[in-house]
Each structure stands twice: as structure tokens, then as C-alpha cells.
PDB file of N, CA and C in Angstrom:
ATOM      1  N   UNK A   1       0.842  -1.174   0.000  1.00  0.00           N
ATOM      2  CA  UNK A   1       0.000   0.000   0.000  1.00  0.00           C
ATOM      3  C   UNK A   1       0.887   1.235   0.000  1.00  0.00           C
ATOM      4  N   UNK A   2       0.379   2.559  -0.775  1.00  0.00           N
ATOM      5  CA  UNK A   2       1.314   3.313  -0.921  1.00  0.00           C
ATOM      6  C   UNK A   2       0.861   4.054  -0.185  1.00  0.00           C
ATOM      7  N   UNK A   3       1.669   5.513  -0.447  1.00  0.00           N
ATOM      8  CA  UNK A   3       1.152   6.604   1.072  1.00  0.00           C
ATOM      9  C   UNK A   3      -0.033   7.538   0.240  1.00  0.00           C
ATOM     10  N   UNK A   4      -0.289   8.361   1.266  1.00  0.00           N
ATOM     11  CA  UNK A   4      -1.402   8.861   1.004  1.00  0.00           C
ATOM     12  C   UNK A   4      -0.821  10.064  -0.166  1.00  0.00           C
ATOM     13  N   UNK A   5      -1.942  10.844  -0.590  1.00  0.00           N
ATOM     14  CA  UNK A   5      -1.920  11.555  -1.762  1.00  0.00           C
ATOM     15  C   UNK A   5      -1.795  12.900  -1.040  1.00  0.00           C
ATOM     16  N   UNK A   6      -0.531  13.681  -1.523  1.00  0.00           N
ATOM     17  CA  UNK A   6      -0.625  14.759  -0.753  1.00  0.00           C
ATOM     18  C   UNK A   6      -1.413  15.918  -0.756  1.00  0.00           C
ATOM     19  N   UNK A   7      -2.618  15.660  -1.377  1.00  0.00           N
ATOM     20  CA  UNK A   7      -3.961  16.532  -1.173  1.00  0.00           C
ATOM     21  C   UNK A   7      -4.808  15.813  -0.682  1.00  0.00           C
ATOM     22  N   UNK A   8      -4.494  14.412   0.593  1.00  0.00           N
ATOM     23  CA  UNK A   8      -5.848  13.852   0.897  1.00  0.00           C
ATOM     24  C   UNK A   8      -6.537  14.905   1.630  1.00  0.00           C
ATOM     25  N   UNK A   9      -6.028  15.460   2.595  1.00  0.00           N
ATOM     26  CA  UNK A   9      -6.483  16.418   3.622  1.00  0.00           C
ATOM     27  C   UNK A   9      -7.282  17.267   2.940  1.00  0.00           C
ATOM     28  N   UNK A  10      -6.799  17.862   1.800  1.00  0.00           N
ATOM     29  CA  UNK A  10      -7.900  18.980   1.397  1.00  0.00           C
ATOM     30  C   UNK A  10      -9.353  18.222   0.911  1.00  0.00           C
ATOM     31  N   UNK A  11      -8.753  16.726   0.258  1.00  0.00           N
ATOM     32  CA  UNK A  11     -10.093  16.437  -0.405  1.00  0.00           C
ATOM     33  C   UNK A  11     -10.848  16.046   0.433  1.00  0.00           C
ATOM     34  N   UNK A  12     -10.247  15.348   1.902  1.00  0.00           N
ATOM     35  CA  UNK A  12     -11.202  15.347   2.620  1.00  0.00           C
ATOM     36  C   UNK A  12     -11.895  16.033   3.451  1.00  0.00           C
ATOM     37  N   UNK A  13     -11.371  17.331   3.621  1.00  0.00           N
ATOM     38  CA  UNK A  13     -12.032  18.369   4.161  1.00  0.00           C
ATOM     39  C   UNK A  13     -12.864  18.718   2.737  1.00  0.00           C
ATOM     40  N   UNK A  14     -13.253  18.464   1.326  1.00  0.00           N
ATOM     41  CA  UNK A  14     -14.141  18.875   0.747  1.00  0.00           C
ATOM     42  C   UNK A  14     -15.372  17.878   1.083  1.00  0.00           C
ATOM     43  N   UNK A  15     -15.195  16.889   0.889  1.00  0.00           N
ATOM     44  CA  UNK A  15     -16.605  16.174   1.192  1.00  0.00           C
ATOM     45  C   UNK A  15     -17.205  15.810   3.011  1.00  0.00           C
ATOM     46  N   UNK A  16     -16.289  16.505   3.636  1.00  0.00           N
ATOM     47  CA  UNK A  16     -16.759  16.944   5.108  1.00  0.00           C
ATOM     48  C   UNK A  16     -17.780  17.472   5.251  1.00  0.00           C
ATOM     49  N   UNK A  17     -19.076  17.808   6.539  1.00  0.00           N
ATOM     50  CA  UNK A  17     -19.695  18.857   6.379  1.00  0.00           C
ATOM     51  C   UNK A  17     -18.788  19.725   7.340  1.00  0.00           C
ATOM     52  N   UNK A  18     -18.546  21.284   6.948  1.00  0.00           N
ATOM     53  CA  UNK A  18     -17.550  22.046   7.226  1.00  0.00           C
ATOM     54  C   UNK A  18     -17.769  22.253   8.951  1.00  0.00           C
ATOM     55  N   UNK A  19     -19.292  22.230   9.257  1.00  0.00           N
ATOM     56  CA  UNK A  19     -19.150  22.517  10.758  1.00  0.00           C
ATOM     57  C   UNK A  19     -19.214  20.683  11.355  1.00  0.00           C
ATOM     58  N   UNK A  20     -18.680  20.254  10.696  1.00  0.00           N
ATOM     59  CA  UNK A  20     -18.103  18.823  12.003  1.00  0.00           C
ATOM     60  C   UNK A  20     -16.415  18.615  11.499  1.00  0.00           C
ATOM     61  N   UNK A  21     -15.799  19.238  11.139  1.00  0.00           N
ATOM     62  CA  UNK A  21     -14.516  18.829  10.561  1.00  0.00           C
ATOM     63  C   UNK A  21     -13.744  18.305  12.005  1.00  0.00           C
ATOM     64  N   UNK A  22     -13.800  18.992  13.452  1.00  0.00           N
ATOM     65  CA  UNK A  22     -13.368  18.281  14.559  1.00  0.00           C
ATOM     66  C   UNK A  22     -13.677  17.256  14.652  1.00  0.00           C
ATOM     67  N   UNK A  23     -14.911  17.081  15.040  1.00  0.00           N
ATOM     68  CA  UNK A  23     -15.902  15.879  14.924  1.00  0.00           C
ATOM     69  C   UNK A  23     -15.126  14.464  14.152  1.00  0.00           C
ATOM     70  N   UNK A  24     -15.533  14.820  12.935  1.00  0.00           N
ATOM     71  CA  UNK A  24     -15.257  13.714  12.158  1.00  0.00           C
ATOM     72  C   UNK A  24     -13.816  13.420  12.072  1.00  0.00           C
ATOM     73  N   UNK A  25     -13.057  14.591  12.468  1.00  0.00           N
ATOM     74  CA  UNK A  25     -11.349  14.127  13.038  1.00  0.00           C
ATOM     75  C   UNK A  25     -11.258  13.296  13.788  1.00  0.00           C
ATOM     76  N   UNK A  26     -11.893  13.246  15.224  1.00  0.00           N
ATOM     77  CA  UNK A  26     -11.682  12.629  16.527  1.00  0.00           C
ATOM     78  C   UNK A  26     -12.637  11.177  15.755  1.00  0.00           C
ATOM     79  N   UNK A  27     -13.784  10.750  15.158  1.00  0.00           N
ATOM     80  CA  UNK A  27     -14.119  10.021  14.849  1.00  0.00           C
ATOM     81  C   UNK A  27     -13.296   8.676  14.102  1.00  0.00           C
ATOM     82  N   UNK A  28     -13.411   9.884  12.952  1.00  0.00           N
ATOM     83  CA  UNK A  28     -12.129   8.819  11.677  1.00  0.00           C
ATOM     84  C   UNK A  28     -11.045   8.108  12.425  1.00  0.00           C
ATOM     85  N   UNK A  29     -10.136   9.588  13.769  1.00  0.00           N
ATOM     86  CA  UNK A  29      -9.400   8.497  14.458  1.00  0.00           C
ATOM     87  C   UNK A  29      -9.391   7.194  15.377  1.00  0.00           C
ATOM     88  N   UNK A  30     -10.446   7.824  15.945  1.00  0.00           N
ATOM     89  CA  UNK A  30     -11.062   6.995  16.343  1.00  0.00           C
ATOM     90  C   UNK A  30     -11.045   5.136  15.711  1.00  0.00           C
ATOM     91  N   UNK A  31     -11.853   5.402  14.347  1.00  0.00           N
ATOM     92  CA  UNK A  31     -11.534   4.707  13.365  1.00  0.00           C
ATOM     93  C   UNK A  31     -10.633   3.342  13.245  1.00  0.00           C
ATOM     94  N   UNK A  32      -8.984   4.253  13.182  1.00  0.00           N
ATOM     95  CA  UNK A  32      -8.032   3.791  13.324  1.00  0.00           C
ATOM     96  C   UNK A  32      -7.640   2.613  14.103  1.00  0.00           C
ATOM     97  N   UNK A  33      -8.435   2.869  14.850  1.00  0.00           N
ATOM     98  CA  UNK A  33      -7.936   1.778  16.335  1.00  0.00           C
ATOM     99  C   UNK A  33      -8.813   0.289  16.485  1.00  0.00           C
ATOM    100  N   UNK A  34      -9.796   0.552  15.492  1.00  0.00           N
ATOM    101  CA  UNK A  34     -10.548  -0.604  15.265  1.00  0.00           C
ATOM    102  C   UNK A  34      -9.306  -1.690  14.820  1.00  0.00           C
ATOM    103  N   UNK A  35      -9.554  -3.093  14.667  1.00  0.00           N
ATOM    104  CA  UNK A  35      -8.754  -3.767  13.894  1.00  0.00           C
ATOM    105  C   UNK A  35      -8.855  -3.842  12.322  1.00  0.00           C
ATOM    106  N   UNK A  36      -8.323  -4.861  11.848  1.00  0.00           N
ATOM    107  CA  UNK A  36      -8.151  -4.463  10.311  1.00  0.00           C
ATOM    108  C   UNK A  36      -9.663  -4.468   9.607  1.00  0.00           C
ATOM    109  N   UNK A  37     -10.344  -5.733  10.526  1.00  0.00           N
ATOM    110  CA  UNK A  37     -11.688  -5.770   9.579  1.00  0.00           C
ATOM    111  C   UNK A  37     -12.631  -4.577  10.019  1.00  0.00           C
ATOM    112  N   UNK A  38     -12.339  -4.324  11.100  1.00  0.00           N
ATOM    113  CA  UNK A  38     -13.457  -2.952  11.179  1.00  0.00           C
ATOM    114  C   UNK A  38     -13.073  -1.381  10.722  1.00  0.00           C
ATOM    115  N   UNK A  39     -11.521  -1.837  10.792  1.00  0.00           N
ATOM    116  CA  UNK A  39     -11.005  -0.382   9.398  1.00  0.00           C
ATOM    117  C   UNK A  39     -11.814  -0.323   8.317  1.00  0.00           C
ATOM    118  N   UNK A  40     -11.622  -1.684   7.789  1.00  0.00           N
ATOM    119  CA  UNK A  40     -11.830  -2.117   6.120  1.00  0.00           C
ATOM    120  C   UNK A  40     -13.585  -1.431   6.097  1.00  0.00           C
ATOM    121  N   UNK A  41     -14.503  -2.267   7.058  1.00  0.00           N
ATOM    122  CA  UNK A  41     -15.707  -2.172   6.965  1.00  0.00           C
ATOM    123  C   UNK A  41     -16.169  -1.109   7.520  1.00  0.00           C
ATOM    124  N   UNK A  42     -15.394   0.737   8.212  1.00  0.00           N
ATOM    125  CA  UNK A  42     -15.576   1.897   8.037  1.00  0.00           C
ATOM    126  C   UNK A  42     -15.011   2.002   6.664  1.00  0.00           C
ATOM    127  N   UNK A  43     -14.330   2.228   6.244  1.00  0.00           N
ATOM    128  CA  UNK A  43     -13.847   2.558   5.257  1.00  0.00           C
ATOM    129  C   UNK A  43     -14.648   2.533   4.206  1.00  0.00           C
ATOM    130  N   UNK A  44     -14.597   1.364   3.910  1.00  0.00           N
ATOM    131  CA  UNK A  44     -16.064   0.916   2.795  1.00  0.00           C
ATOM    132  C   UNK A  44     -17.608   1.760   3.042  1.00  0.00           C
ATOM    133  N   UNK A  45     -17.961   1.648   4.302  1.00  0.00           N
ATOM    134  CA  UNK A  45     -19.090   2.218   4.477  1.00  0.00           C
ATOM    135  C   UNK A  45     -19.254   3.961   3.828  1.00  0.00           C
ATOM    136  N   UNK A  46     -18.013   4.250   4.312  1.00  0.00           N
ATOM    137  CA  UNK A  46     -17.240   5.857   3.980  1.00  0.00           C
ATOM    138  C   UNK A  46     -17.503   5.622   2.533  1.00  0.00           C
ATOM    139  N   UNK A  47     -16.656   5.367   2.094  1.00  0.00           N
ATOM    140  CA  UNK A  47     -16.590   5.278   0.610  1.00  0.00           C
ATOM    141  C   UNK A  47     -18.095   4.938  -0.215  1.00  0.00           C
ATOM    142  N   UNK A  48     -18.640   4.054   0.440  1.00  0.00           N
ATOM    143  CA  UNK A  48     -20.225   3.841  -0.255  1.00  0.00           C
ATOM    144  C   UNK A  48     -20.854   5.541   0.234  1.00  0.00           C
ATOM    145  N   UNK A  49     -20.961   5.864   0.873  1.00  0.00           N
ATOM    146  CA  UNK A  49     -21.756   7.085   1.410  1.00  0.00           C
ATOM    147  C   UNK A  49     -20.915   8.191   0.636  1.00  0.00           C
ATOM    148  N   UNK A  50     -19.751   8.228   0.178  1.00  0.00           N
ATOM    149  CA  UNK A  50     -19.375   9.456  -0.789  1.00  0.00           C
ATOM    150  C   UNK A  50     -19.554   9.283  -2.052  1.00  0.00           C
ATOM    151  N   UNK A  51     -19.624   8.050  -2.672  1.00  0.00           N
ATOM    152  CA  UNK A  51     -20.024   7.590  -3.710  1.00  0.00           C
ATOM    153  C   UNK A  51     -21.629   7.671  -4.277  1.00  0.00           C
ATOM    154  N   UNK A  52     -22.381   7.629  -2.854  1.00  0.00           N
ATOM    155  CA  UNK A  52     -24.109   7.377  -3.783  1.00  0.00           C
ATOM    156  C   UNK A  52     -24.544   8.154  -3.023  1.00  0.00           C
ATOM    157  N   UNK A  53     -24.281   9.395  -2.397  1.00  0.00           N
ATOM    158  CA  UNK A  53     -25.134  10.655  -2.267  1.00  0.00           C
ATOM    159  C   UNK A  53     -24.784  11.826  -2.615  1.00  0.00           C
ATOM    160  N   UNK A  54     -25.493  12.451  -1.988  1.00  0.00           N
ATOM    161  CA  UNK A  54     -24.678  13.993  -2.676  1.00  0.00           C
ATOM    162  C   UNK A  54     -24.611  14.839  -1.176  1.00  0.00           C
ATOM    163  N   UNK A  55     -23.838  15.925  -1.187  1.00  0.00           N
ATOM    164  CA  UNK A  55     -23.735  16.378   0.020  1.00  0.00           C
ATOM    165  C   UNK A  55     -22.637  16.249   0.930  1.00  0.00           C
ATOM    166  N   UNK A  56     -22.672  17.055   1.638  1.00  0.00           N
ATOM    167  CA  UNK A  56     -21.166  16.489   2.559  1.00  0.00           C
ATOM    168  C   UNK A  56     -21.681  15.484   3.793  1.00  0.00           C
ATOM    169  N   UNK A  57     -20.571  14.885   3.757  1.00  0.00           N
ATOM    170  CA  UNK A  57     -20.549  13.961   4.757  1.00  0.00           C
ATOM    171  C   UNK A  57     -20.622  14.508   6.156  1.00  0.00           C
ATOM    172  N   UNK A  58     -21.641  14.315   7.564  1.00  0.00           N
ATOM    173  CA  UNK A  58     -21.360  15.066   8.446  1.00  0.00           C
ATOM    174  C   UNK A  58     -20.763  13.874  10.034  1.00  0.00           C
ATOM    175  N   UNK A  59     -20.732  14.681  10.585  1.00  0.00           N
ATOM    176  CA  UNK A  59     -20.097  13.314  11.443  1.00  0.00           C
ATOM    177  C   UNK A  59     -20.990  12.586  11.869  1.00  0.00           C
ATOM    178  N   UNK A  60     -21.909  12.757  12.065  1.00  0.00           N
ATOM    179  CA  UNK A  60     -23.547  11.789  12.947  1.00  0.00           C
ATOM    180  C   UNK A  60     -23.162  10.299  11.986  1.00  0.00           C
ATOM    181  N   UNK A  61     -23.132  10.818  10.609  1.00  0.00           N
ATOM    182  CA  UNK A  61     -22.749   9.407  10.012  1.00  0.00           C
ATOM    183  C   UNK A  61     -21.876   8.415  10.079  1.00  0.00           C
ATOM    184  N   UNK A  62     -20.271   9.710  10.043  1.00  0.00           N
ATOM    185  CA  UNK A  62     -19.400   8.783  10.189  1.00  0.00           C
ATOM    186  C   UNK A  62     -19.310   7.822  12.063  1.00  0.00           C
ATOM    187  N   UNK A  63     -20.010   8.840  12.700  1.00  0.00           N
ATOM    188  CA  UNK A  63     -20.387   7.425  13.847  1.00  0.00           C
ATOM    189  C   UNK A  63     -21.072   6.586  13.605  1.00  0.00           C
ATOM    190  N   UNK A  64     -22.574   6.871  12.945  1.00  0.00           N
ATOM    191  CA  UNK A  64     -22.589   5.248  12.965  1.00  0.00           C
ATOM    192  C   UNK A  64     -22.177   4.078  11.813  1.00  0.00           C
ATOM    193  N   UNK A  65     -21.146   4.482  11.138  1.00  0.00           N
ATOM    194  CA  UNK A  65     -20.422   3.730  10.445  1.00  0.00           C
ATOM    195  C   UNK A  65     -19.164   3.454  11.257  1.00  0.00           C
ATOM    196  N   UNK A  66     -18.946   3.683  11.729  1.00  0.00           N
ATOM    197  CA  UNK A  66     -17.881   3.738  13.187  1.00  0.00           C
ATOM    198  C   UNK A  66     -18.589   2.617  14.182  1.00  0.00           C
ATOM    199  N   UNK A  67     -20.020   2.679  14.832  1.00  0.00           N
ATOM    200  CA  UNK A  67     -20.390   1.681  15.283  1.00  0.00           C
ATOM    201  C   UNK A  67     -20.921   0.702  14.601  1.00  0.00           C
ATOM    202  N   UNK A  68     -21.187   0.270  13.398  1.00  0.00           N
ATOM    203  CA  UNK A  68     -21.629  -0.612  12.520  1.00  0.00           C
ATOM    204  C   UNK A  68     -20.233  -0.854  12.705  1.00  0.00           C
ATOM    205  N   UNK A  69     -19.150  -0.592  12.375  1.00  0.00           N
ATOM    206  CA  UNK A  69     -17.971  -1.301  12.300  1.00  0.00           C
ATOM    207  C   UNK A  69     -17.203  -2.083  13.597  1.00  0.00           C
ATOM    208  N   UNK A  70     -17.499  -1.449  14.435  1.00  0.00           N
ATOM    209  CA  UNK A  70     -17.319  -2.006  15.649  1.00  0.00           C
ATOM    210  C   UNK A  70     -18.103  -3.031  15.860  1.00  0.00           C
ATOM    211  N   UNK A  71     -18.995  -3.624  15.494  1.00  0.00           N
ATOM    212  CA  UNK A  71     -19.775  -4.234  15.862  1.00  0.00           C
ATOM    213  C   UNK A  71     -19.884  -5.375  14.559  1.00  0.00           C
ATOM    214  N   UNK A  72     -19.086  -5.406  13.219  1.00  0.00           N
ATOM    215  CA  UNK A  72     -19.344  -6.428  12.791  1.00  0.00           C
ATOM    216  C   UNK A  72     -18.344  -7.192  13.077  1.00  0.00           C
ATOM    217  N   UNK A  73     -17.057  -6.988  13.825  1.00  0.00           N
ATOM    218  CA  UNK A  73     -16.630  -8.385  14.563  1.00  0.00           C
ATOM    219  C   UNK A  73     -16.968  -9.270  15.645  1.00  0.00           C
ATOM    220  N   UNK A  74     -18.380  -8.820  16.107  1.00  0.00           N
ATOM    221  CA  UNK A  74     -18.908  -9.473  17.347  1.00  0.00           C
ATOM    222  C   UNK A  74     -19.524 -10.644  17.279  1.00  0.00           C
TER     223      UNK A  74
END
């Protein structure tokens, strides 16, 4: 896996909604700490939700794709 693209930050502050950008910081890291399959299965969830709507992403979502992920290794 290679490194990140050195405009991820901006692109992901574009599909943010602008008043949760903390939010969804402490979240995403949050994120991180899952193991690999509940990375994979935020991630994906992320990626389906920037892919088939329109709008910015706000953090209410990325939690509960955060707890859907936590919860499909149980």
C-alpha cells in the first residue's frame, strides 16, 4: 500500500460537512484503532456514502459507520 496523496487532507475536508470537521477528526481516528476488519468495513461504508449521495458527509454518520464497524466483529 502506498502513502497517502498529498492533497488527501484537502479532499477530505471537501466532502466533510464544514461545521463537524473536529468531529469527524476525533471520529475517523477513532476509526483507526478498530482492527483491520473494522477499518476495512468503516472505510467501505465511507466510501459507499461518498459515492451514492450527494452532500457532505457530516459526522452523525461517520459514527454510525464507526459503530456498525465495531460491531461487525462481534
Amino acid at each position: 500500500m502506498g502513502e497517502l496523496p498529498d492533497d488527501f487532507a484537502d479532499s477530505l475536508a471537501r466532502i466533510l460537512d464544514p461545521n463537524d470537521h473536529e468531529a469527524a477528526a476525533e471520529i475517523i481516528e477513532a476509526a483507526t484503532m478498530l482492527d483491520d476488519v473494522g477499518l476495512r468495513r468503516f472505510m467501505l461504508l465511507f466510501a459507499a456514502r461518498v459515492r451514492d449521495a450527494d452532500g457532505p458527509v457530516s459526522a452523525e454518520e461517520l459514527r454510525t459507520f464507526l459503530q456498525q464497524a465495531a460491531r461487525a466483529r462481534r
